[in-house]
C-alpha atoms as a PDB file:
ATOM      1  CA  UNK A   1       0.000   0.000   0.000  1.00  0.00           C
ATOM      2  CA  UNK A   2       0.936   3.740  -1.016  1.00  0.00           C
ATOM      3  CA  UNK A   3       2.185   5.544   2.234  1.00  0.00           C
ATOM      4  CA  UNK A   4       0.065   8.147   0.954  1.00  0.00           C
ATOM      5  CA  UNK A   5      -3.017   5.606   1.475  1.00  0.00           C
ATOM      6  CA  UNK A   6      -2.352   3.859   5.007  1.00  0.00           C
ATOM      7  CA  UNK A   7      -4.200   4.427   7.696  1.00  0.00           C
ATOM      8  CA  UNK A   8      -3.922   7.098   9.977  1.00  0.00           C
ATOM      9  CA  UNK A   9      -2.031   6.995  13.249  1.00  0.00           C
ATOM     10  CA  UNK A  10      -5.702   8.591  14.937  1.00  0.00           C
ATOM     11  CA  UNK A  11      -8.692   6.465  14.916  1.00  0.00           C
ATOM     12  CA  UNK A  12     -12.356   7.302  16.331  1.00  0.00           C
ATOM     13  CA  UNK A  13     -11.906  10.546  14.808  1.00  0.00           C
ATOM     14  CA  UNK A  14     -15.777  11.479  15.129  1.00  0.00           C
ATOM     15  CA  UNK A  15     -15.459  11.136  19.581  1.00  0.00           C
ATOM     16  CA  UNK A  16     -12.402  13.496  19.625  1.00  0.00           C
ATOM     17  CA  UNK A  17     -12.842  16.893  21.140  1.00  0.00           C
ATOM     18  CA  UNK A  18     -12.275  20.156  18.870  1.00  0.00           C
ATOM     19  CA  UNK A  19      -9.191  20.761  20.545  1.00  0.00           C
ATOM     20  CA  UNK A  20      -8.000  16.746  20.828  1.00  0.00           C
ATOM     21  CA  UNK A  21      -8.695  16.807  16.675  1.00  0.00           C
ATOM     22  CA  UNK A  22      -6.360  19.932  16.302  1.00  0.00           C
ATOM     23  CA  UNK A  23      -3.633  18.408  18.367  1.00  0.00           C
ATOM     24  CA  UNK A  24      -3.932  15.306  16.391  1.00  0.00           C
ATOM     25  CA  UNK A  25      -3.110  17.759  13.370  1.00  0.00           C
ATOM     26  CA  UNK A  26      -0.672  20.001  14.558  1.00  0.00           C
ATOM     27  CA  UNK A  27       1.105  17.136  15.798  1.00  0.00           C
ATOM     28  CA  UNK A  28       1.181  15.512  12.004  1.00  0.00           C
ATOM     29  CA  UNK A  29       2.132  18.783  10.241  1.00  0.00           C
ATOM     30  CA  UNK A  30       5.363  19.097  12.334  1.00  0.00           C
ATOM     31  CA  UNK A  31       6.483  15.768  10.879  1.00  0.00           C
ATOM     32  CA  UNK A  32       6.116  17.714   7.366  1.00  0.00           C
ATOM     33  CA  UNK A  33       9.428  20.115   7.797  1.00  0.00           C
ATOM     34  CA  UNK A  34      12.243  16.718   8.560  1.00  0.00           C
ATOM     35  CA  UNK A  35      11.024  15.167   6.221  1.00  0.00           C
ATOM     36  CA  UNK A  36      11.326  17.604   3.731  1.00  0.00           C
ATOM     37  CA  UNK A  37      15.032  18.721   5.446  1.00  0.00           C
ATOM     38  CA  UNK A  38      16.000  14.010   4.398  1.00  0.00           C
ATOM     39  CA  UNK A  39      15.333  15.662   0.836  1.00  0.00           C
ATOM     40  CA  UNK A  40      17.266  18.744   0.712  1.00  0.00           C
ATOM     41  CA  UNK A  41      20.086  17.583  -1.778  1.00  0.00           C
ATOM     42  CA  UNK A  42      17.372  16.636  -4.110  1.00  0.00           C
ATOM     43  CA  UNK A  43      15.810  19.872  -4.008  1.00  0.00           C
ATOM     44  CA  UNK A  44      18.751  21.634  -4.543  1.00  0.00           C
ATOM     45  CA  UNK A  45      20.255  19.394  -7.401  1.00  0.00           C
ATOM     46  CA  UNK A  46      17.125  20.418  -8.935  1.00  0.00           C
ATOM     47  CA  UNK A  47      17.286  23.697  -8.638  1.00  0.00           C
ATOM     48  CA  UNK A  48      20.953  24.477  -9.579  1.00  0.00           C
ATOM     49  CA  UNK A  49      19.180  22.503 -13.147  1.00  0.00           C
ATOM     50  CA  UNK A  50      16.195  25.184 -13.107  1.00  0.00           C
ATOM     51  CA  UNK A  51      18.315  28.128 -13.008  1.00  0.00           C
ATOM     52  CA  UNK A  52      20.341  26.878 -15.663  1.00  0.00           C
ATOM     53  CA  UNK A  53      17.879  26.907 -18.086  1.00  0.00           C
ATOM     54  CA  UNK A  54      15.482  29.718 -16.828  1.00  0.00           C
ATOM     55  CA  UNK A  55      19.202  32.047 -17.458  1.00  0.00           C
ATOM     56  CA  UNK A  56      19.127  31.035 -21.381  1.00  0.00           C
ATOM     57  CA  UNK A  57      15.335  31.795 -21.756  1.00  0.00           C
ATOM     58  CA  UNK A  58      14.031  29.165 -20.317  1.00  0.00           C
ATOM     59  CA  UNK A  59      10.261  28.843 -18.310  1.00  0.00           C
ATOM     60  CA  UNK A  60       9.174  26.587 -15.464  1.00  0.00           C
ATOM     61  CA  UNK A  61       5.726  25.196 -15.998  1.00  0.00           C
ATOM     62  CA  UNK A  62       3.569  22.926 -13.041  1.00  0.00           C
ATOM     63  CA  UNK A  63       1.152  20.518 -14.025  1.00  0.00           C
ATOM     64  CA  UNK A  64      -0.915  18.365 -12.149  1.00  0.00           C
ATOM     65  CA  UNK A  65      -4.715  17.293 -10.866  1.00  0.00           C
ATOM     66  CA  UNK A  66      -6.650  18.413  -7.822  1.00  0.00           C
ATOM     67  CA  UNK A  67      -4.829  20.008  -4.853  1.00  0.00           C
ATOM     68  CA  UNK A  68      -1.452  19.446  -6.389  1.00  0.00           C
ATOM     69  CA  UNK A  69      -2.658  21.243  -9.348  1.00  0.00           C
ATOM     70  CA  UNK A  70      -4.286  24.285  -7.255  1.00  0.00           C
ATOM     71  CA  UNK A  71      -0.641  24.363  -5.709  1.00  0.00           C
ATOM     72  CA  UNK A  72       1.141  24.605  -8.521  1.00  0.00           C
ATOM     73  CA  UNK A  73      -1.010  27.527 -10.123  1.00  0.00           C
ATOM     74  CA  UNK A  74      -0.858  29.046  -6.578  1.00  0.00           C
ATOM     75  CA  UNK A  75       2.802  29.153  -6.320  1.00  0.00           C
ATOM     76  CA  UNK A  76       3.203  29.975 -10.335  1.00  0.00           C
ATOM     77  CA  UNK A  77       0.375  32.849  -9.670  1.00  0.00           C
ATOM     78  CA  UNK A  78       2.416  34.579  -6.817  1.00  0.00           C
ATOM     79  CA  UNK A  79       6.246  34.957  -8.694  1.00  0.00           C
ATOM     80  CA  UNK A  80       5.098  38.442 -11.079  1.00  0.00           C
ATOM     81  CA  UNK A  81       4.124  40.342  -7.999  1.00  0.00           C
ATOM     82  CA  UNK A  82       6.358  39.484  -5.649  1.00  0.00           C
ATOM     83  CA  UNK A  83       9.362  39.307  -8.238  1.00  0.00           C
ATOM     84  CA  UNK A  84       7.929  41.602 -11.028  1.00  0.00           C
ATOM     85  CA  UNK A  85       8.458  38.634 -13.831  1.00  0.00           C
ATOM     86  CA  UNK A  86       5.953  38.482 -16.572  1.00  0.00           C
ATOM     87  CA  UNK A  87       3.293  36.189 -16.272  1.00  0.00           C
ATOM     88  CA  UNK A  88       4.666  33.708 -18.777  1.00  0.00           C
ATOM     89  CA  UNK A  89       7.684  32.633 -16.827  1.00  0.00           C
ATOM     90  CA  UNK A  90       6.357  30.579 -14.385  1.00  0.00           C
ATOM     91  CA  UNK A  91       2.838  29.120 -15.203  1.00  0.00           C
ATOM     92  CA  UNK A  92       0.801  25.996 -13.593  1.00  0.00           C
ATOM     93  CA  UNK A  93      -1.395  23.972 -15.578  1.00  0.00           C
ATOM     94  CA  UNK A  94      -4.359  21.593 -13.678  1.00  0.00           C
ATOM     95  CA  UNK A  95      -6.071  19.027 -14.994  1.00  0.00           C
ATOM     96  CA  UNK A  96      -9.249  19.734 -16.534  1.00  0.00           C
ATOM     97  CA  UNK A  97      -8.247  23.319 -17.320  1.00  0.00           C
ATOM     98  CA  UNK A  98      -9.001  26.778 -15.286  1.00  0.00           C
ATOM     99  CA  UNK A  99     -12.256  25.710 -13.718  1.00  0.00           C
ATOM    100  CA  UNK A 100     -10.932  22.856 -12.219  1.00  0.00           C
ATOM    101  CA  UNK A 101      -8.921  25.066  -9.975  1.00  0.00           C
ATOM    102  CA  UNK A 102     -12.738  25.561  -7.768  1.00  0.00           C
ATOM    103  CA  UNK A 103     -14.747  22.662  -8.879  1.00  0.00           C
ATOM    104  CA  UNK A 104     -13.103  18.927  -9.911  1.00  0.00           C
ATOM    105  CA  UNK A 105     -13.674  18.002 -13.701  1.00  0.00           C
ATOM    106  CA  UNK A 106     -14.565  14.136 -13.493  1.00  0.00           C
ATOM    107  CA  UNK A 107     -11.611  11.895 -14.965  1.00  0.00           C
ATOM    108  CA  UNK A 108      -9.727  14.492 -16.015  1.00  0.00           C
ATOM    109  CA  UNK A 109      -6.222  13.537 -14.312  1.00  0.00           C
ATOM    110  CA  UNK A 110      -6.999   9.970 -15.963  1.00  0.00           C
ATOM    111  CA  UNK A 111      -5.934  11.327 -19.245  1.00  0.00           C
ATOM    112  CA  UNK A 112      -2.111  10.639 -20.114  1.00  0.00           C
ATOM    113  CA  UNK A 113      -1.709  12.889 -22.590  1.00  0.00           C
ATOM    114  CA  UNK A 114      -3.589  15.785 -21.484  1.00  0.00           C
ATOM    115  CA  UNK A 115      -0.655  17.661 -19.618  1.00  0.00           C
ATOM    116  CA  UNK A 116       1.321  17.078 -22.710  1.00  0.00           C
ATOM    117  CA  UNK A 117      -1.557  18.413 -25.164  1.00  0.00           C
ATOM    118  CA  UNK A 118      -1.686  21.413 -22.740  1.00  0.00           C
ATOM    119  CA  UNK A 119       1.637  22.205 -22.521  1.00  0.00           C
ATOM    120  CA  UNK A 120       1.448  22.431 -26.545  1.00  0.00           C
ATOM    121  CA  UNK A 121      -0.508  25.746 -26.130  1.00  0.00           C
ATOM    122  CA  UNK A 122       2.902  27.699 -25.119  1.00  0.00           C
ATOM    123  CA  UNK A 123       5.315  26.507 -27.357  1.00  0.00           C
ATOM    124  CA  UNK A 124       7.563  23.929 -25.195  1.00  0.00           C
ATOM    125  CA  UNK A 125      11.225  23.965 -25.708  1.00  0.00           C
ATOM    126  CA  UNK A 126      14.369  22.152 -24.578  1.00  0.00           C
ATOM    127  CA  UNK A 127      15.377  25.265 -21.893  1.00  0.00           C
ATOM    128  CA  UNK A 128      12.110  24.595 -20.557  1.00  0.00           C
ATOM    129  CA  UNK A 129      11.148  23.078 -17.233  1.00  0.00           C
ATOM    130  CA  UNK A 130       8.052  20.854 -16.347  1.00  0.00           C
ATOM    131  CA  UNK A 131       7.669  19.765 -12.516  1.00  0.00           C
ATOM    132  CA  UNK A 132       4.820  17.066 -11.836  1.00  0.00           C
ATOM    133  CA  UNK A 133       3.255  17.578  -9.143  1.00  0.00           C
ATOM    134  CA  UNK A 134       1.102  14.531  -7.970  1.00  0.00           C
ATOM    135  CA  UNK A 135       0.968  13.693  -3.876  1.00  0.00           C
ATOM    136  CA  UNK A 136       0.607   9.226  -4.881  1.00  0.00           C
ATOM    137  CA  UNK A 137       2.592   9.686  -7.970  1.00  0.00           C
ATOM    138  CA  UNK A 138       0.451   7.733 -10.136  1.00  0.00           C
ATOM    139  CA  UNK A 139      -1.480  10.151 -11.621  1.00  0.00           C
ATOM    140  CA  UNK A 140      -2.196   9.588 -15.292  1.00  0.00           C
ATOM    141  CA  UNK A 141      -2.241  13.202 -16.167  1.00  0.00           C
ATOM    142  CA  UNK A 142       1.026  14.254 -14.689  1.00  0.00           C
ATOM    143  CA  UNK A 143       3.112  11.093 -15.513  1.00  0.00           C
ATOM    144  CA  UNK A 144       2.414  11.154 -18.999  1.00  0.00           C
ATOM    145  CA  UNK A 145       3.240  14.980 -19.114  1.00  0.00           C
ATOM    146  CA  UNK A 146       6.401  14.779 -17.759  1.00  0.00           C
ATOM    147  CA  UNK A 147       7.526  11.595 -19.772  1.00  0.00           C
ATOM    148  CA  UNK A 148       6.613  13.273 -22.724  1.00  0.00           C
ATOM    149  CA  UNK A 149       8.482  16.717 -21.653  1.00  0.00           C
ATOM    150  CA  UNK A 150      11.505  14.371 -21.054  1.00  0.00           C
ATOM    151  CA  UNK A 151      11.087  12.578 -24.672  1.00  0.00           C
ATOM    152  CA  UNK A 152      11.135  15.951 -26.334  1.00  0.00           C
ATOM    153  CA  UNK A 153      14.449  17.207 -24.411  1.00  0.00           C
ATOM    154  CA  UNK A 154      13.106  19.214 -21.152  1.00  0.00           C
ATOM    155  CA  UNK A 155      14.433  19.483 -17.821  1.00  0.00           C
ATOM    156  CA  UNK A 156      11.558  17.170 -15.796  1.00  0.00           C
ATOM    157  CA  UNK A 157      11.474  16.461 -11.722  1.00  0.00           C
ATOM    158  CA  UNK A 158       8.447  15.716  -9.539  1.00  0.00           C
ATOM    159  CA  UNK A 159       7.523  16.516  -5.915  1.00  0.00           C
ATOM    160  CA  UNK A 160       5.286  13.419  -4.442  1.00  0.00           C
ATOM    161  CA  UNK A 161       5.042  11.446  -1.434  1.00  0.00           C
ATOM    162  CA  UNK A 162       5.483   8.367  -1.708  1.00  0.00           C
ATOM    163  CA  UNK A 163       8.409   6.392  -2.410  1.00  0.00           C
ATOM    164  CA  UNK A 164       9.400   4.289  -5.982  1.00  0.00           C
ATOM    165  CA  UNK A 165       6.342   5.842  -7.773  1.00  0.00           C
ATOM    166  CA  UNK A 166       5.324   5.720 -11.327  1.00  0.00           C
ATOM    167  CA  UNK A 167       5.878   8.887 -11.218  1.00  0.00           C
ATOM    168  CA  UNK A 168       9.120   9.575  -9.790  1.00  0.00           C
ATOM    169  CA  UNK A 169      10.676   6.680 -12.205  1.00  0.00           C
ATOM    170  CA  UNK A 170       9.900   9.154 -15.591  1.00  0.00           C
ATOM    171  CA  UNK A 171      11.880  12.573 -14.165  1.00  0.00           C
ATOM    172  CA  UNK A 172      15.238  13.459 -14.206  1.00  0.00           C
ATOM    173  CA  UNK A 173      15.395  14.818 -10.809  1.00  0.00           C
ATOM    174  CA  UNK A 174      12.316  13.035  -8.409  1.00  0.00           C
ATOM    175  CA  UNK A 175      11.763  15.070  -5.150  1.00  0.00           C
ATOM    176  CA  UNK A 176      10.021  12.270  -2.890  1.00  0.00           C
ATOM    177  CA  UNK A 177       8.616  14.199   0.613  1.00  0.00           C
ATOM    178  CA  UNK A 178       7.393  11.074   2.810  1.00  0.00           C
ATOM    179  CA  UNK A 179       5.392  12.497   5.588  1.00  0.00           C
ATOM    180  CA  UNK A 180       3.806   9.829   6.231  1.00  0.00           C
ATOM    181  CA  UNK A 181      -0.106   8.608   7.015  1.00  0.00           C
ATOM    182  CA  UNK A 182      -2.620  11.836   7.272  1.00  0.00           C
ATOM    183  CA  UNK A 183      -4.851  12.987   9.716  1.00  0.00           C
ATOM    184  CA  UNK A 184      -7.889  11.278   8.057  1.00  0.00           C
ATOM    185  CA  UNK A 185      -6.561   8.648   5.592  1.00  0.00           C
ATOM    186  CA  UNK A 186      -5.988   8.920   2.456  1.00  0.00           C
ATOM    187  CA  UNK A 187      -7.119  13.367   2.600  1.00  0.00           C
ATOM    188  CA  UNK A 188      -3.685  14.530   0.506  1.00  0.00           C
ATOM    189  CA  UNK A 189      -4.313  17.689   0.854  1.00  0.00           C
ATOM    190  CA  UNK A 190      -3.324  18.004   4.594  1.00  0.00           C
ATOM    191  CA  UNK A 191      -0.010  17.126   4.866  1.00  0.00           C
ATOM    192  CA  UNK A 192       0.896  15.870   1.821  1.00  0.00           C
ATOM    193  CA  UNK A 193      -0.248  19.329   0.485  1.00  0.00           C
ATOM    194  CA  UNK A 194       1.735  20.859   3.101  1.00  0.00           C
ATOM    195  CA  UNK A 195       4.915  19.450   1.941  1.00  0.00           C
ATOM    196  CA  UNK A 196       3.898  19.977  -1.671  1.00  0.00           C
ATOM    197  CA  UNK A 197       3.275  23.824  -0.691  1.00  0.00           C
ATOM    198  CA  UNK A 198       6.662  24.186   0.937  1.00  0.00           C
ATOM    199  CA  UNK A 199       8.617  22.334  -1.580  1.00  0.00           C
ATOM    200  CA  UNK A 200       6.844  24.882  -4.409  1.00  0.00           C
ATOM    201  CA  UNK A 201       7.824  27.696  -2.220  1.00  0.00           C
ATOM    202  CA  UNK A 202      11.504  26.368  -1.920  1.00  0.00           C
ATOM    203  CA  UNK A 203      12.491  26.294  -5.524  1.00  0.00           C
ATOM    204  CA  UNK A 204      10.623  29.351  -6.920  1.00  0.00           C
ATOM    205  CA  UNK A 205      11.665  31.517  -4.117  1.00  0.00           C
ATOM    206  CA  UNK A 206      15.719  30.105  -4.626  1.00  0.00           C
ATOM    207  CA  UNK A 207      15.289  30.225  -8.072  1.00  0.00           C
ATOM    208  CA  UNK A 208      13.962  33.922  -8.270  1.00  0.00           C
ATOM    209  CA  UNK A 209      17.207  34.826  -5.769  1.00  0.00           C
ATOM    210  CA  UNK A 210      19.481  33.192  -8.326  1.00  0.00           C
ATOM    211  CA  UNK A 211      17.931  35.017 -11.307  1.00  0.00           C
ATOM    212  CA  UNK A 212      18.259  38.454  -9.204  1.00  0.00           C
ATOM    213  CA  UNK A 213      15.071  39.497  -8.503  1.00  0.00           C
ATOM    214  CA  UNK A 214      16.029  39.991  -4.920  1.00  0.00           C
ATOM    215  CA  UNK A 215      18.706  42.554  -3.259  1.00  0.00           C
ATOM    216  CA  UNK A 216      19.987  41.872   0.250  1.00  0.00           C
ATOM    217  CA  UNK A 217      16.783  40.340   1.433  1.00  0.00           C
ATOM    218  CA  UNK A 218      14.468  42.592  -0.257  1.00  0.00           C
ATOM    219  CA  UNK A 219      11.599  42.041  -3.213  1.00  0.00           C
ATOM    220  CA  UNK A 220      12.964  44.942  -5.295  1.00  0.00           C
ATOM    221  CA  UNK A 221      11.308  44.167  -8.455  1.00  0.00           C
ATOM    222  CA  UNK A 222       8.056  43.970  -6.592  1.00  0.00           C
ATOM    223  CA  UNK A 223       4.631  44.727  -8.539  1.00  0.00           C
ATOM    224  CA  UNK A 224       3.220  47.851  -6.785  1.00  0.00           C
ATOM    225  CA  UNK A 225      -0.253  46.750  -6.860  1.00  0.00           C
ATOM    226  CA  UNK A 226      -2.207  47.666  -3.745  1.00  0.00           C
ATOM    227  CA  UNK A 227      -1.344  50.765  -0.881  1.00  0.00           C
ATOM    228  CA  UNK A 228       0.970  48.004   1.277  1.00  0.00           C
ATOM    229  CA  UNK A 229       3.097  47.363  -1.109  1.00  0.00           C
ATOM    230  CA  UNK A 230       3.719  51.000  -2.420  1.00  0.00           C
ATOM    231  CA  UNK A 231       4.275  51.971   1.546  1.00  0.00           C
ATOM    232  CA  UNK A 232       7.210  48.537   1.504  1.00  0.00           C
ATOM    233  CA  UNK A 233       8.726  49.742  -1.146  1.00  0.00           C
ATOM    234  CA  UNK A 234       8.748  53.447  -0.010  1.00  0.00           C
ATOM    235  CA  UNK A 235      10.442  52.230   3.370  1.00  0.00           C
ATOM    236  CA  UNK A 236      12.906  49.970   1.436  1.00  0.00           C
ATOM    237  CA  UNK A 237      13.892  52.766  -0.950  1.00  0.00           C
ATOM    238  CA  UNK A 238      14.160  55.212   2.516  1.00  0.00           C
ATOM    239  CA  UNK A 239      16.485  52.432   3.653  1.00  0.00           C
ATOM    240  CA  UNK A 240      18.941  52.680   0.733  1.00  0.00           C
ATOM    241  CA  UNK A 241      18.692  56.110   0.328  1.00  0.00           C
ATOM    242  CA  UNK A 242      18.810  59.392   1.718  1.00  0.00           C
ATOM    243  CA  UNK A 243      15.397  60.631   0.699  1.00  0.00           C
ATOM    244  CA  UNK A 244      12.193  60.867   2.904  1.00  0.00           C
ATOM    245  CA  UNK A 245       9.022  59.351   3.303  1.00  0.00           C
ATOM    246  CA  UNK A 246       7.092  61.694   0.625  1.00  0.00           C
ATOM    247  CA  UNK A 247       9.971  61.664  -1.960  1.00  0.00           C
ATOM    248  CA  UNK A 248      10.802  58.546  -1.493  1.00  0.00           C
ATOM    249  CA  UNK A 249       7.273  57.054  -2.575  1.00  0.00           C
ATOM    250  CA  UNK A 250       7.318  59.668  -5.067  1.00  0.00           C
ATOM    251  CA  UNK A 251      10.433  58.704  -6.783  1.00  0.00           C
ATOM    252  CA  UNK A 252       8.994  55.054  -6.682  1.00  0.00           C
ATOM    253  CA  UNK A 253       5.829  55.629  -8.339  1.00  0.00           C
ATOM    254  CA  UNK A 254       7.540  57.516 -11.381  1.00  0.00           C
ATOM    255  CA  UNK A 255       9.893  54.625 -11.301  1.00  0.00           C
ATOM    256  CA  UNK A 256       7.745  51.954 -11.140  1.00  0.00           C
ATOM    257  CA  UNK A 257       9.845  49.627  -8.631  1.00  0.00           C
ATOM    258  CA  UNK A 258      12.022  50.058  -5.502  1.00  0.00           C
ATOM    259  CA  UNK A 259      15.100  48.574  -7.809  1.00  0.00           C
ATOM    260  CA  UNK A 260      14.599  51.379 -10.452  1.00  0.00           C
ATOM    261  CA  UNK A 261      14.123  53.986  -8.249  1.00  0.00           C
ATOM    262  CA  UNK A 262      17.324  53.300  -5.917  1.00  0.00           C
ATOM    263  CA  UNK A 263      19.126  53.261  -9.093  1.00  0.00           C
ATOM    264  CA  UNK A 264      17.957  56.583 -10.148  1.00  0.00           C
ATOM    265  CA  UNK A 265      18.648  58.269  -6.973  1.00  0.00           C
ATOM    266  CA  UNK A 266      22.320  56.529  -7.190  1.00  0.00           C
ATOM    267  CA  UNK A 267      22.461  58.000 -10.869  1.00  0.00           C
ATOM    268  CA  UNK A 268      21.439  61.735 -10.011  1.00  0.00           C
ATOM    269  CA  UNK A 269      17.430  60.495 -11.413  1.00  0.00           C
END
């Protein structure tokens, strides 16, 4: 049996107490960070590939079905604002297309082909990157995506949990996160979505360091798309200049981003 499948560690989940069930959960998702930390060289093997490619051209694409699919677009959805990169850099693909991301589409991640048909729409090229994304690793969908991204010459890895998968055998670089039996059996998207989650936001925030989008420890490319973000980017450019609140947030809305505004104020504007 699948790890991913085994019953849980709890049972007689319906007499716990509110607090007794929340225990029971807490005390699974701190499981989720070692065994992440077993897979670190993985990870960053991975990633030292990514960057590679992403620095001749290349773009990172997610695919996968359900919650691992939701993840992916999540984590792909996040990198132009916080890193200012164009939409087309780093995109997720689900199974069953954009409305699966709220409501299932029925058989959809049975398809083997259908990530690969999808990821026809943009073009695919060998400085591309396709990461599965499938919690048992057996999903239809997302192994017959990557297998045919590897035929055709692009970087592949996976992130799953469970160990020796279908899944994991197609990819160049498999990222296995074992974490173990959930909560309520068999409900991936606890912490098997957890580790998923923190994997996604491992390699796209160390890959958007390596490509530069971030000085010191700050989001200087930074889309400034609501009132919080144009006051964190007035304070950051206050930091690394001399200029005050008002000109400071001044400069950075004619500028456009805390990176080209520093640089103008370094450059006499």
């Amino acid at each position: 049996m699948r790890t991913t499948e085994s019953a849980s560690n709890y049972d007689n989940l319906e007499s716990m107490s509110v607090l007794e069930l929340l225990e029971g959960i807490n005390a699974e998702d701190k499981k989720v960070s070692d065994a992440i930390a077993a897979k670190m060289t993985s990870i960053s093997n991975f990633v030292e590939a990514l960057v590679q490619r992403m620095k001749q051209g290349g773009r990172l694409f997610y695919i996968g079905a359900g919650t691992s699919g939701r993840l992916g677009i999540l984590d792909a959805s996040e990198c132009p604002p916080t890193y200012g990169v164009s939409h087309d850099l780093v995109i997720g693909l689900i199974a069953g297309g954009d409305s699966a991301i709220r409501k299932a589409v029925e058989h959809a991640e049975d398809d083997p082909n259908g990530a690969w048909n999808d990821l026809l729409a943009f073009s695919p090229t060998p400085k591309d990157t396709v990461v599965g994304i499938a919690a048992s690793g057996t999903t239809p969908y997302v192994i017959g995506g990557v297998k045919a991204a590897q035929d055709h010459g692009l970087l592949t890895a996976c992130i799953t949990c469970n160990e020796h998968s279908p899944l994991a055998q197609v990819v160049a670089h498999p990222i296995e996160i074992v974490v173990g039996p959930e909560f309520v059996t068999g409900s991936t998207r606890m912490k098997s979505g957890t580790a998923q989650k923190m994997v996604l936001n491992m390699i796209s925030t160390s890959a958007m360091i390596q490509l530069g989008h971030v000085k010191g420890n700050r989001m200087v490319d930074m889309q400034l798309s609501n009132a919080k973000l144009v006051d964190r980017g007035t304070k950051m450019i206050m930091g690394e200049t001399s200029l005050n609140y008002e000109d400071a947030k001044a400069l950075l809305l004619e500028k456009g981003s805390v990176r080209a505004a520093v640089n103008a104020f370094n450059h006499g504007r």
